[in-house]
C-alpha atoms as a PDB file:
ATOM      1  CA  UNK A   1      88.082 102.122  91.076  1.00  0.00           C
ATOM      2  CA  UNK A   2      89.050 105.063  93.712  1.00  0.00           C
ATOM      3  CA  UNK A   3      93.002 104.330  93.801  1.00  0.00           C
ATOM      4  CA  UNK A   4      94.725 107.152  94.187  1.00  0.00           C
ATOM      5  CA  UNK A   5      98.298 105.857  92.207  1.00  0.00           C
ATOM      6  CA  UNK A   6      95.812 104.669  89.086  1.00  0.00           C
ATOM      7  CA  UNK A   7      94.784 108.558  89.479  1.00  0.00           C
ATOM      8  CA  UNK A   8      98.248 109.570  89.530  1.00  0.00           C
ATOM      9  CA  UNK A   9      99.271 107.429  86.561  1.00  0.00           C
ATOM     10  CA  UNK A  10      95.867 108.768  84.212  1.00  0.00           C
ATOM     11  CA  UNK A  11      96.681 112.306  85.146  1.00  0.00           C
ATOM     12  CA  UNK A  12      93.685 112.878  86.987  1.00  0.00           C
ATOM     13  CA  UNK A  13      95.933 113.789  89.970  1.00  0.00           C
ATOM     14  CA  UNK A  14      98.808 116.084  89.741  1.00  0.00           C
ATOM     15  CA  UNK A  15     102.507 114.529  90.252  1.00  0.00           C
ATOM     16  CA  UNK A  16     106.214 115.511  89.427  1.00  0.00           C
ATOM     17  CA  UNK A  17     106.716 112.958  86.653  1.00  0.00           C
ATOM     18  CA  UNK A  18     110.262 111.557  86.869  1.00  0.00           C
ATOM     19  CA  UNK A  19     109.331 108.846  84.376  1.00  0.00           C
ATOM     20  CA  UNK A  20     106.297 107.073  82.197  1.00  0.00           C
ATOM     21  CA  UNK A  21     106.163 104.441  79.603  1.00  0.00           C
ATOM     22  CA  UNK A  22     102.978 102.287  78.892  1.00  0.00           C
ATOM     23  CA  UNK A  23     103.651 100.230  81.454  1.00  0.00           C
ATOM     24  CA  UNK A  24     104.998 102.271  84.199  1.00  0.00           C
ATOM     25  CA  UNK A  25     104.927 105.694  85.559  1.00  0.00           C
ATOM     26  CA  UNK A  26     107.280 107.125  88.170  1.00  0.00           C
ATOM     27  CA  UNK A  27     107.067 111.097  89.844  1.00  0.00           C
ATOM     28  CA  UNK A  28     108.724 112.192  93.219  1.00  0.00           C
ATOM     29  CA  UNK A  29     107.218 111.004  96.784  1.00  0.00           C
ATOM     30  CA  UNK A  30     105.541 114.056  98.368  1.00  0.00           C
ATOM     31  CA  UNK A  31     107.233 113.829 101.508  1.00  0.00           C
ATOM     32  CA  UNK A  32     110.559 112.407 100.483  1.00  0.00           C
ATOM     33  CA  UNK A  33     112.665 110.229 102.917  1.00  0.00           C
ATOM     34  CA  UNK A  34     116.089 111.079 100.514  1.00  0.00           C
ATOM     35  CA  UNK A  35     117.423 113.859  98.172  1.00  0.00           C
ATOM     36  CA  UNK A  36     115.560 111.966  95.399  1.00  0.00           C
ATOM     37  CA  UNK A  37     112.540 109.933  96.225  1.00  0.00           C
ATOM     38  CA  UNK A  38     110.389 108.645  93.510  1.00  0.00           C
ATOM     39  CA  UNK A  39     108.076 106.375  93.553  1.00  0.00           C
ATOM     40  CA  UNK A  40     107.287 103.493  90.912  1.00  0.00           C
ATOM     41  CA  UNK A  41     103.780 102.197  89.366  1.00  0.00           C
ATOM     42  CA  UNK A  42     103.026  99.699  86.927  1.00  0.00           C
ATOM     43  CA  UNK A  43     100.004 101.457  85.577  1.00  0.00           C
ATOM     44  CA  UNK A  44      97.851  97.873  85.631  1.00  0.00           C
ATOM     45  CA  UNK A  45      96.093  98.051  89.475  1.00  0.00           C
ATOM     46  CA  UNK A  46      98.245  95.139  91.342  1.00  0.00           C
ATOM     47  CA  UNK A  47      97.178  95.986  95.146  1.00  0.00           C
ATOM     48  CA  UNK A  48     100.193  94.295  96.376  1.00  0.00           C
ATOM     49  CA  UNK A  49     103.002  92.309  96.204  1.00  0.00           C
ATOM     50  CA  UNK A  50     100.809  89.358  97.468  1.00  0.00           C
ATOM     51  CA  UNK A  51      98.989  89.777  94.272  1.00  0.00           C
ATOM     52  CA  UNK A  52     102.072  88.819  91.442  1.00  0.00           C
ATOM     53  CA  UNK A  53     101.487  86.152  89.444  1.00  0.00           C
ATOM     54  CA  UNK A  54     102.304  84.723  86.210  1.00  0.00           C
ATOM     55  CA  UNK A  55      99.587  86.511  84.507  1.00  0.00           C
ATOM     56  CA  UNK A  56     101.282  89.899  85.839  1.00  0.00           C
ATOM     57  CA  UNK A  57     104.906  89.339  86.879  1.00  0.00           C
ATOM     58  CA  UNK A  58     106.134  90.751  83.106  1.00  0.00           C
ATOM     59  CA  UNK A  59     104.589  93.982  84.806  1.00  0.00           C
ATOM     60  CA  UNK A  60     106.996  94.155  87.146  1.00  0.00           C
ATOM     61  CA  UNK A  61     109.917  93.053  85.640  1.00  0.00           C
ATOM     62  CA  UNK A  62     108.910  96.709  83.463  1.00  0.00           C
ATOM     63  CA  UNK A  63     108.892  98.260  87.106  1.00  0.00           C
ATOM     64  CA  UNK A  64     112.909  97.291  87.126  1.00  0.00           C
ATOM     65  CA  UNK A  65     113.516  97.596  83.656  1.00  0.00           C
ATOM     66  CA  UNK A  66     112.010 101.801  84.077  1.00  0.00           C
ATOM     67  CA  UNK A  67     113.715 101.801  87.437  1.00  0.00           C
ATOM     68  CA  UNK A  68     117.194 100.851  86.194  1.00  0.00           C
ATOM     69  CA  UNK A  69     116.039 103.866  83.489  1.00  0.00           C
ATOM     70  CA  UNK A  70     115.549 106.252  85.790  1.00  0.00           C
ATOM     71  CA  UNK A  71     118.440 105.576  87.900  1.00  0.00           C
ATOM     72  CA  UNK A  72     120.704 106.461  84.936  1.00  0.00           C
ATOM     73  CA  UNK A  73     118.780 109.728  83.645  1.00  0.00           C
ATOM     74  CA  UNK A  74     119.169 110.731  87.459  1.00  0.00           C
ATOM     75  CA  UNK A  75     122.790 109.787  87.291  1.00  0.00           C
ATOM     76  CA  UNK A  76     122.416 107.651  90.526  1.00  0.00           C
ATOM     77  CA  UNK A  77     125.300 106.244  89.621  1.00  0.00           C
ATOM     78  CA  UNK A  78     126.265 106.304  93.813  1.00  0.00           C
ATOM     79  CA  UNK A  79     123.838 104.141  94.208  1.00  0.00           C
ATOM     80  CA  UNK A  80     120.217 103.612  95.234  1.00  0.00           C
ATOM     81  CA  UNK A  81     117.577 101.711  96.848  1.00  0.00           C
ATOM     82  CA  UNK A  82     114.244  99.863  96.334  1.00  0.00           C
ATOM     83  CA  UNK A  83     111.951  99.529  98.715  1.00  0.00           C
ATOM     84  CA  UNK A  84     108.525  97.976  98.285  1.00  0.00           C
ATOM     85  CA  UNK A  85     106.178  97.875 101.821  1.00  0.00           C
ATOM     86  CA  UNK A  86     103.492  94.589 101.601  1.00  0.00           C
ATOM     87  CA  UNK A  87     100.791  95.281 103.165  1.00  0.00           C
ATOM     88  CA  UNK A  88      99.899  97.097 106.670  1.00  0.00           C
ATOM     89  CA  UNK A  89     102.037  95.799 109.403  1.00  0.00           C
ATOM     90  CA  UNK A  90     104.607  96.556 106.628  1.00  0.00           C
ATOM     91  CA  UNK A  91     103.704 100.037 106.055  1.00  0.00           C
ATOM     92  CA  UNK A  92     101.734 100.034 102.854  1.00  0.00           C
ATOM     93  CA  UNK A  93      99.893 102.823 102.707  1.00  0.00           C
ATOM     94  CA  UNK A  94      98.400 103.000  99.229  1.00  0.00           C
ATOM     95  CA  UNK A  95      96.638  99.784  97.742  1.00  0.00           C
ATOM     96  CA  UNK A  96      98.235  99.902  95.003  1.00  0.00           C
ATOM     97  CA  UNK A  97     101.957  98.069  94.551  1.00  0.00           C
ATOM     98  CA  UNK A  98     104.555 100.586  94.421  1.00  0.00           C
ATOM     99  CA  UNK A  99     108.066 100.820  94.982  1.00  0.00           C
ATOM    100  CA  UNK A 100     110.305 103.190  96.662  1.00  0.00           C
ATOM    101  CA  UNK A 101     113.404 104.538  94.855  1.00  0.00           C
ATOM    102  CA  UNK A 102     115.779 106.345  97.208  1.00  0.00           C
ATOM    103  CA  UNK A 103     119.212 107.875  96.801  1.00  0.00           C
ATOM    104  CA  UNK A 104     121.427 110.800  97.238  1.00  0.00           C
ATOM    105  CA  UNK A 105     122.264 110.178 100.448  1.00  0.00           C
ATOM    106  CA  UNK A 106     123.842 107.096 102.077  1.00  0.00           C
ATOM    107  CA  UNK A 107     121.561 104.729 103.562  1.00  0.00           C
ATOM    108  CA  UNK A 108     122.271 102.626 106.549  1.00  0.00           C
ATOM    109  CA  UNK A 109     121.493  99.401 107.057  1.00  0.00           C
ATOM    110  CA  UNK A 110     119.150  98.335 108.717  1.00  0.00           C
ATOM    111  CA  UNK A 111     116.606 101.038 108.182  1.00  0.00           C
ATOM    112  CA  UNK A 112     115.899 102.585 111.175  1.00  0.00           C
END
């Protein structure tokens, strides 16, 4: 499989790990949109949120469980956001189901 974030998560790509359990693995967006931008991987290939089901849905609920983690090592205690992009006309840029986790700086709603 050529996915870049399964790269990422086996360490065959180099990242800024923020966070990594067997289940998920988290480092900061190259071109962040906040003060702290990570983003968030199950390390099992789902391409996208299209793709949950009840064979893989306990992946994700480890996505939130790590991101509610990281949120309190990073002491985003302010506040944050989650953003996950389905698909093209959405934005989703990477095949592989990821989610945004933004903070550090108040975001407006909507997103512009």
């Amino acid at each position: 499989m050529d996915c870049l974030f399964c790269k990422i998560a086996a360490g065959e790509i180099p990242s800024t790990k923020v966070y990594e359990d067997e289940w998920v693995y988290a480092f900061l967006d190259i071109e962040p949109q906040a003060p702290f931008h990570a983003i968030v991987i199950p390390k099992e290939h789902i391409k996208s949120a299209d793709q949950i089901n009840s064979q893989n849905s306990l992946v994700i609920a480890k996505v939130f469980e790590a991101i509610a983690k990281i949120a309190k090592n990073e002491n985003l205690e302010n506040g944050y956001r989650v953003v996950n992009n389905c698909g093209a006309d959405a934005g989703q840029t990477v095949g592989h189901i990821h989610f945004h986790l933004l903070a550090r700086r108040n975001l407006a709603w909507p997103p512009g």
